[in-house]
N, C-alpha and C. Protein backbone atom coordinates (compact mmCIF):
# COMPACT_ATOMS: atom_id res chain seq x y z
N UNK A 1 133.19 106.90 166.39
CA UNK A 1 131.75 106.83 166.35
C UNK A 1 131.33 106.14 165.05
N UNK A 2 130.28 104.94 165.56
CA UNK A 2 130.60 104.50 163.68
C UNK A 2 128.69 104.65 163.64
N UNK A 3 128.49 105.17 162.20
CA UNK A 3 126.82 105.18 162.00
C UNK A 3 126.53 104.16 161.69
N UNK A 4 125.06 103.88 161.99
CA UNK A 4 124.31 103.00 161.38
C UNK A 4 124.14 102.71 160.03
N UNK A 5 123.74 103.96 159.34
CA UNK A 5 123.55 104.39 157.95
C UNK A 5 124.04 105.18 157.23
N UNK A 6 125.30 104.40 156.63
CA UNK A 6 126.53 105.36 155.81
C UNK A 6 125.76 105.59 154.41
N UNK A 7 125.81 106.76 153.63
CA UNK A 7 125.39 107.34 152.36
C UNK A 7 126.29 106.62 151.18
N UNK A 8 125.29 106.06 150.83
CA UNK A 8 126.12 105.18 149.33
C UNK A 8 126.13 106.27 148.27
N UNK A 9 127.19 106.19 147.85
CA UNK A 9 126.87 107.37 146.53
C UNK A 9 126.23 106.51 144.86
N UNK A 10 125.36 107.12 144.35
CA UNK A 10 124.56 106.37 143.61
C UNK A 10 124.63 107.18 142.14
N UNK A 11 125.85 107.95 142.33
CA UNK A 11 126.30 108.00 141.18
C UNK A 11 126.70 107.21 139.89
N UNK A 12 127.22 106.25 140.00
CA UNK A 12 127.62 105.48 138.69
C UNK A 12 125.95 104.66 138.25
N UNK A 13 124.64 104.91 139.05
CA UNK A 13 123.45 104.64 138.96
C UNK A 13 122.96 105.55 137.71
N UNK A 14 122.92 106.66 138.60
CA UNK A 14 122.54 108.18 137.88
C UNK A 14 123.25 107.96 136.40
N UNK A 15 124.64 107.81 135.89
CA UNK A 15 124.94 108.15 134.88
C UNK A 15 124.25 106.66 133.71
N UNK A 16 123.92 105.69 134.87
CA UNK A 16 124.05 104.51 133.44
C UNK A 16 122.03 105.02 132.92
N UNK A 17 121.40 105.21 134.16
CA UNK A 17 120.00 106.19 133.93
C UNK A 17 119.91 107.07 133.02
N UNK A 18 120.94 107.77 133.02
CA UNK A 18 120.84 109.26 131.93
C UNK A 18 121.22 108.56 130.86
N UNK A 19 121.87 107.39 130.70
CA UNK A 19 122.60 106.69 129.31
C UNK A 19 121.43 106.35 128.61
N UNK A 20 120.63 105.51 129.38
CA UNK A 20 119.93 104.85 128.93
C UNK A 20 118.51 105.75 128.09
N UNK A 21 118.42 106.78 129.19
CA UNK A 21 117.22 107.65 128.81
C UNK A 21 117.74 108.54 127.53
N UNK A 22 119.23 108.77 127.52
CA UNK A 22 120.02 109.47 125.84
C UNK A 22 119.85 108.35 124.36
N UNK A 23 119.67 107.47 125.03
CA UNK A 23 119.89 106.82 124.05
C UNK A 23 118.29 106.25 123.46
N UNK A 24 117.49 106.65 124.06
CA UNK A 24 116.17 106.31 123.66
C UNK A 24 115.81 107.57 123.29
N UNK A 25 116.22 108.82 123.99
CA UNK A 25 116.05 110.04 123.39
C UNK A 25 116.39 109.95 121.74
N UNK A 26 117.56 109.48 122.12
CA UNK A 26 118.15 109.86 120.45
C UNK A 26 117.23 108.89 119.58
N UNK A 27 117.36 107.57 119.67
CA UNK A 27 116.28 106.64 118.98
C UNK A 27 114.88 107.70 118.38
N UNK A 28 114.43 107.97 119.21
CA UNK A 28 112.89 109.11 119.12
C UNK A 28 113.77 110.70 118.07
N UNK A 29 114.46 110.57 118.72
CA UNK A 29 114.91 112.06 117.75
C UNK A 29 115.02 110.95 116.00
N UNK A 30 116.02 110.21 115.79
CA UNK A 30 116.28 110.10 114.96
C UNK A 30 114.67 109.56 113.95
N UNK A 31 113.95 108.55 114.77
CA UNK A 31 112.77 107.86 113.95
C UNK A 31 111.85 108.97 113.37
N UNK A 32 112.01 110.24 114.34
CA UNK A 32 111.52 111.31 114.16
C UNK A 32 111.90 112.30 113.10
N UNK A 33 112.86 111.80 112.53
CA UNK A 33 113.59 112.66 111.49
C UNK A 33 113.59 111.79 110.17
N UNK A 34 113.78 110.59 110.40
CA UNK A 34 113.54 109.66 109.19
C UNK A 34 112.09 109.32 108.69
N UNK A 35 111.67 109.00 109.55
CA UNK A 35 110.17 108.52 109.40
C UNK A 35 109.52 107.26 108.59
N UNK A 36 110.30 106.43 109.04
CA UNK A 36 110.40 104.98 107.98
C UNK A 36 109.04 105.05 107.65
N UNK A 37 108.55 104.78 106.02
CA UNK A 37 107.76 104.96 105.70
C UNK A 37 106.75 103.54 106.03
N UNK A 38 107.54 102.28 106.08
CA UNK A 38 107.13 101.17 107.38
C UNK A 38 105.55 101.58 108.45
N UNK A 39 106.44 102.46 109.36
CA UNK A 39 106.05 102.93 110.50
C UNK A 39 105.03 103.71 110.34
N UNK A 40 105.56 105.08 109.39
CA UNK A 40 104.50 105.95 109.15
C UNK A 40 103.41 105.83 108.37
N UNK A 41 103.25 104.64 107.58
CA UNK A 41 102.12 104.60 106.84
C UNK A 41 101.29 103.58 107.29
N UNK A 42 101.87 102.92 108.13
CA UNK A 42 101.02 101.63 108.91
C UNK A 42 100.17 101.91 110.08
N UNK A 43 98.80 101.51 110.25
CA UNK A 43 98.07 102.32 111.08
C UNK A 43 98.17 100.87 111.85
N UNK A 44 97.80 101.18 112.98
CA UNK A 44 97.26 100.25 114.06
C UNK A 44 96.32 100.68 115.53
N UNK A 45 95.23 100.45 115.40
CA UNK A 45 93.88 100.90 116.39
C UNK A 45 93.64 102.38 115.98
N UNK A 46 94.15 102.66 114.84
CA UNK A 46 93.88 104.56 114.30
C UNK A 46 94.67 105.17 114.85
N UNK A 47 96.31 104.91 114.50
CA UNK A 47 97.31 105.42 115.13
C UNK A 47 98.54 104.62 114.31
N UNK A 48 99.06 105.77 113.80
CA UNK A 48 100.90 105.20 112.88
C UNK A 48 101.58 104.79 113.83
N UNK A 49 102.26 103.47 113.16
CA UNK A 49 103.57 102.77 114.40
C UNK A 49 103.94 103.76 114.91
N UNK A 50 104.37 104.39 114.14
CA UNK A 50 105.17 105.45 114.32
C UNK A 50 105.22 106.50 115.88
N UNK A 51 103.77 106.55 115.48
CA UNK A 51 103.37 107.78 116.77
C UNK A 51 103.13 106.71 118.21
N UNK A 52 102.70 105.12 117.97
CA UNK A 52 102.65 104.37 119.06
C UNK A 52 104.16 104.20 119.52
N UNK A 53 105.05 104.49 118.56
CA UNK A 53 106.67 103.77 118.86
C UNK A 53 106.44 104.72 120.34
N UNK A 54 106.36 106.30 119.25
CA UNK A 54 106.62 107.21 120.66
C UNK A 54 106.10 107.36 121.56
N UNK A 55 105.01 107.18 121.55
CA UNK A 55 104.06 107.14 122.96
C UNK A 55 104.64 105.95 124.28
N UNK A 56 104.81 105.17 123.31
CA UNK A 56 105.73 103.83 124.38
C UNK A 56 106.61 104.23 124.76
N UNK A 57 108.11 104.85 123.71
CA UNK A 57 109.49 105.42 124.35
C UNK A 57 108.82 106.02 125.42
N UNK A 58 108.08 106.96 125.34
CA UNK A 58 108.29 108.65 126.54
C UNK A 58 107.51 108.01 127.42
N UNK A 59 106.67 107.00 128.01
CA UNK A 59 106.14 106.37 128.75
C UNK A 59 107.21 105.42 129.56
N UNK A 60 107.73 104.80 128.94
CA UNK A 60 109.19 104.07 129.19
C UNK A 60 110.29 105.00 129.74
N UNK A 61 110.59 106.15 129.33
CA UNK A 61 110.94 106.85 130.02
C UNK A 61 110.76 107.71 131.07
N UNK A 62 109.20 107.94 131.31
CA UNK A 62 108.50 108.86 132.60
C UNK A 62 108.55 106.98 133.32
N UNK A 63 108.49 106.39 132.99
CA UNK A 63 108.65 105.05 133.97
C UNK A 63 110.14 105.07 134.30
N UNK A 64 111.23 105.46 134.05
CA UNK A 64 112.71 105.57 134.50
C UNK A 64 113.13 106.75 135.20
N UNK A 65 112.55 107.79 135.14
CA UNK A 65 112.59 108.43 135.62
C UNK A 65 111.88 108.94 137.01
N UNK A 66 110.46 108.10 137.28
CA UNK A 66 109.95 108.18 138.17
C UNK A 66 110.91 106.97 139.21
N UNK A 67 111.04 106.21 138.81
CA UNK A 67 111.93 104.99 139.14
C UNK A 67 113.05 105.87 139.94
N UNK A 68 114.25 106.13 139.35
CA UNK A 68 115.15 106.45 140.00
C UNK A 68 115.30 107.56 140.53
N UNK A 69 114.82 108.53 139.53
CA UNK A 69 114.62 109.82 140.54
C UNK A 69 113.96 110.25 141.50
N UNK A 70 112.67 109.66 141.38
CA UNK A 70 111.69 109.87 142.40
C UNK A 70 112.03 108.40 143.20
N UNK A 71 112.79 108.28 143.66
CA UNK A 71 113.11 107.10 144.00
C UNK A 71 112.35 106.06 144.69
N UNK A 72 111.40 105.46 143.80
CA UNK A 72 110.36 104.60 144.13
C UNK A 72 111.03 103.45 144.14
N UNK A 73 112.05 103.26 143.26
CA UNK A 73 112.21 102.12 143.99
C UNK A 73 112.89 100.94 145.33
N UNK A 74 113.22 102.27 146.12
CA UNK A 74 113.40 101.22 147.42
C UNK A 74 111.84 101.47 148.44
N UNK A 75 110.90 102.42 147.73
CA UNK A 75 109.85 102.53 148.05
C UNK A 75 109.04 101.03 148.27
N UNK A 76 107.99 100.82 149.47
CA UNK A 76 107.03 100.19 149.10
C UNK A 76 105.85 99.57 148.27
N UNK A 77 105.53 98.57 148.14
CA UNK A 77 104.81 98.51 146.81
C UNK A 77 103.51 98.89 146.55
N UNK A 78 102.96 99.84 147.94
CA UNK A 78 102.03 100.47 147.97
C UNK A 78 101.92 101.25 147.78
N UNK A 79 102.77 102.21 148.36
CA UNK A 79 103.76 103.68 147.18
C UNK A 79 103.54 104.00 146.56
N UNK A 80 104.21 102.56 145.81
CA UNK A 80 105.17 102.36 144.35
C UNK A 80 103.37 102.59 143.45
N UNK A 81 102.54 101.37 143.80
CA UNK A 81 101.12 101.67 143.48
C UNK A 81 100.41 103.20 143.46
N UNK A 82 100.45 103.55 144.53
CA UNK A 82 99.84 104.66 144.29
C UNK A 82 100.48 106.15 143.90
N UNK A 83 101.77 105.70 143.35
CA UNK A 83 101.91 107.23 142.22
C UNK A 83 102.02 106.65 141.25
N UNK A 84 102.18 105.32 140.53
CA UNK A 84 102.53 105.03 139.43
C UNK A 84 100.84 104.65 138.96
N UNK A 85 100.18 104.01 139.60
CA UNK A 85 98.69 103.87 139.02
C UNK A 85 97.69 104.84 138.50
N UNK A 86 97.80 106.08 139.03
CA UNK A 86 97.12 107.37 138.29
C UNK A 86 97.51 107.57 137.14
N UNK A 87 98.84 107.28 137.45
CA UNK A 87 99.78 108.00 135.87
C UNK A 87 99.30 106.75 134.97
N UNK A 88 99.19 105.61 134.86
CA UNK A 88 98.74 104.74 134.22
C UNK A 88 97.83 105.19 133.30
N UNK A 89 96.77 104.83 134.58
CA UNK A 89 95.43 105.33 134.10
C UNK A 89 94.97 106.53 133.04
N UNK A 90 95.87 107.52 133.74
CA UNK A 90 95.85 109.00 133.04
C UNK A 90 96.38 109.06 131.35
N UNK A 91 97.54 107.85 131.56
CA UNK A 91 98.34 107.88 130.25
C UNK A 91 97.27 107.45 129.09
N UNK A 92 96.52 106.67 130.02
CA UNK A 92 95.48 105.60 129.22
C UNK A 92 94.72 106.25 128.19
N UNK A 93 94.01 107.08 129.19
CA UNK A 93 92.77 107.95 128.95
C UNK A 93 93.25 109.15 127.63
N UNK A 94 94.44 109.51 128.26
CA UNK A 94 94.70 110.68 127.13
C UNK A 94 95.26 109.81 125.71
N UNK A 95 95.79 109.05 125.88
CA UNK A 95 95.81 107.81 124.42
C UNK A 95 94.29 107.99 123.78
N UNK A 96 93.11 107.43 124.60
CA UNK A 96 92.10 107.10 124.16
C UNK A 96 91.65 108.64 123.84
N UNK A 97 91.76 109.58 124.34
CA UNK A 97 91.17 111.01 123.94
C UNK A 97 91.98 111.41 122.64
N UNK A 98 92.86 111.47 122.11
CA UNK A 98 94.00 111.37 121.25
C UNK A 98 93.12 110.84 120.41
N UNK A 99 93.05 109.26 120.16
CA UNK A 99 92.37 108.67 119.05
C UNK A 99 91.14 108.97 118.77
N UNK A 100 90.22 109.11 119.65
CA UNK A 100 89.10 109.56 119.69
C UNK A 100 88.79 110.67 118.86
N UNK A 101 89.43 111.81 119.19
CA UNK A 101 89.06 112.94 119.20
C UNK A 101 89.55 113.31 117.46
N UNK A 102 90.83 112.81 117.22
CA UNK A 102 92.11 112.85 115.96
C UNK A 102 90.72 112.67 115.31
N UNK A 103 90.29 111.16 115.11
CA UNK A 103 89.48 110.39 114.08
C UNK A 103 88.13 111.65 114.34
N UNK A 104 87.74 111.89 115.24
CA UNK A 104 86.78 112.88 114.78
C UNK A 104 87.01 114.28 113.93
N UNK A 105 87.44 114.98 114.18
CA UNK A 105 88.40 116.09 113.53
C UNK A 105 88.46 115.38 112.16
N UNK A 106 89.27 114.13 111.58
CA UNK A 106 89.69 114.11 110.27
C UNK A 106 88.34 113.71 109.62
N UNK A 107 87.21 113.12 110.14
CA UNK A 107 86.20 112.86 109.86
C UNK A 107 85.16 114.47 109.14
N UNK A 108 85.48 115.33 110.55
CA UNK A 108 84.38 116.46 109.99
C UNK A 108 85.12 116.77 108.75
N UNK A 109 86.40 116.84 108.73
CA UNK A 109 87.36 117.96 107.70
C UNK A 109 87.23 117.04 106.47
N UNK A 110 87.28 115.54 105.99
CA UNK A 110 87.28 114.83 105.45
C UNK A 110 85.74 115.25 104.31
N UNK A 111 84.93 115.25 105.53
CA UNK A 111 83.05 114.55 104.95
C UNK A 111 82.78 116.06 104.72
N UNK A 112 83.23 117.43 105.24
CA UNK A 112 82.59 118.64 105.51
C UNK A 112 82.74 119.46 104.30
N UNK A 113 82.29 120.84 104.27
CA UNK A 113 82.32 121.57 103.28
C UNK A 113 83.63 122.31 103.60
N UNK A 114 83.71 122.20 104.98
CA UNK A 114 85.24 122.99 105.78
C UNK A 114 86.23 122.49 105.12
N UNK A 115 87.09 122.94 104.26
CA UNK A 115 88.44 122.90 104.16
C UNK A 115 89.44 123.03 104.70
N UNK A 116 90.77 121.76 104.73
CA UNK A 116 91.80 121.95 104.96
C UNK A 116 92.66 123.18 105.37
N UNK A 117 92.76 124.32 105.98
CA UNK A 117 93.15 125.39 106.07
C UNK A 117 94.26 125.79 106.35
N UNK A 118 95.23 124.58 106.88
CA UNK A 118 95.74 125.07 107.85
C UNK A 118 97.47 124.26 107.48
């Protein structure tokens, strides 16, 4: 009896995935422990390289992970559109609430009679 659709094993996939996602892990662990003063003292749109490096890694990585695990990609590109475009969007918004909100906070604590407390 021969099938139509024999099961590929997509293992040696899976491990070069987890490689790739360890090794950006570690990148983020380590920048995270050093803190090149480069990175951390350089602002850009009201935000340290630093904290944009990471926002990109873990975005780059919820993009690899939705990828292979959620296996979008032998998915359609309409699909593929409509779970990856919310998350976009969403990533967007909470970036922009992040900056937003940071610069307000250091503003009251900055200009206010409220002190540093914490």
């Amino acid at each position: 009896m021969s099938h139509a659709h024999e099961h590929v094993s997509n293992t040696g996939r899976i491990w070069k995935v987890f490689a790739l996602l360890s090794v950006i892990t570690t990148v983020e662990v380590i920048l995270g422990i050093i803190k090149p003063e480069l990175l951390h003292f350089t602002t850009f749109l009201g935000m340290n390289l630093l904290n944009w490096i990471f926002i990109i890694l873990t975005v780059y990585k919820a993009y690899w992970i939705m990828w292979a695990f959620m296996h979008l990609e032998g998915e359609v590109s309409a699909l593929r559109w409509a779970v990856v475009g919310p998350l976009v969007f969403l990533i967007m918004y909470l970036v922009f609430i992040l900056l937003v909100e940071a610069d307000y906070i250091f503003e009251i604590f900055k200009n206010a009679t409220i002190k540093w407390n914490f």
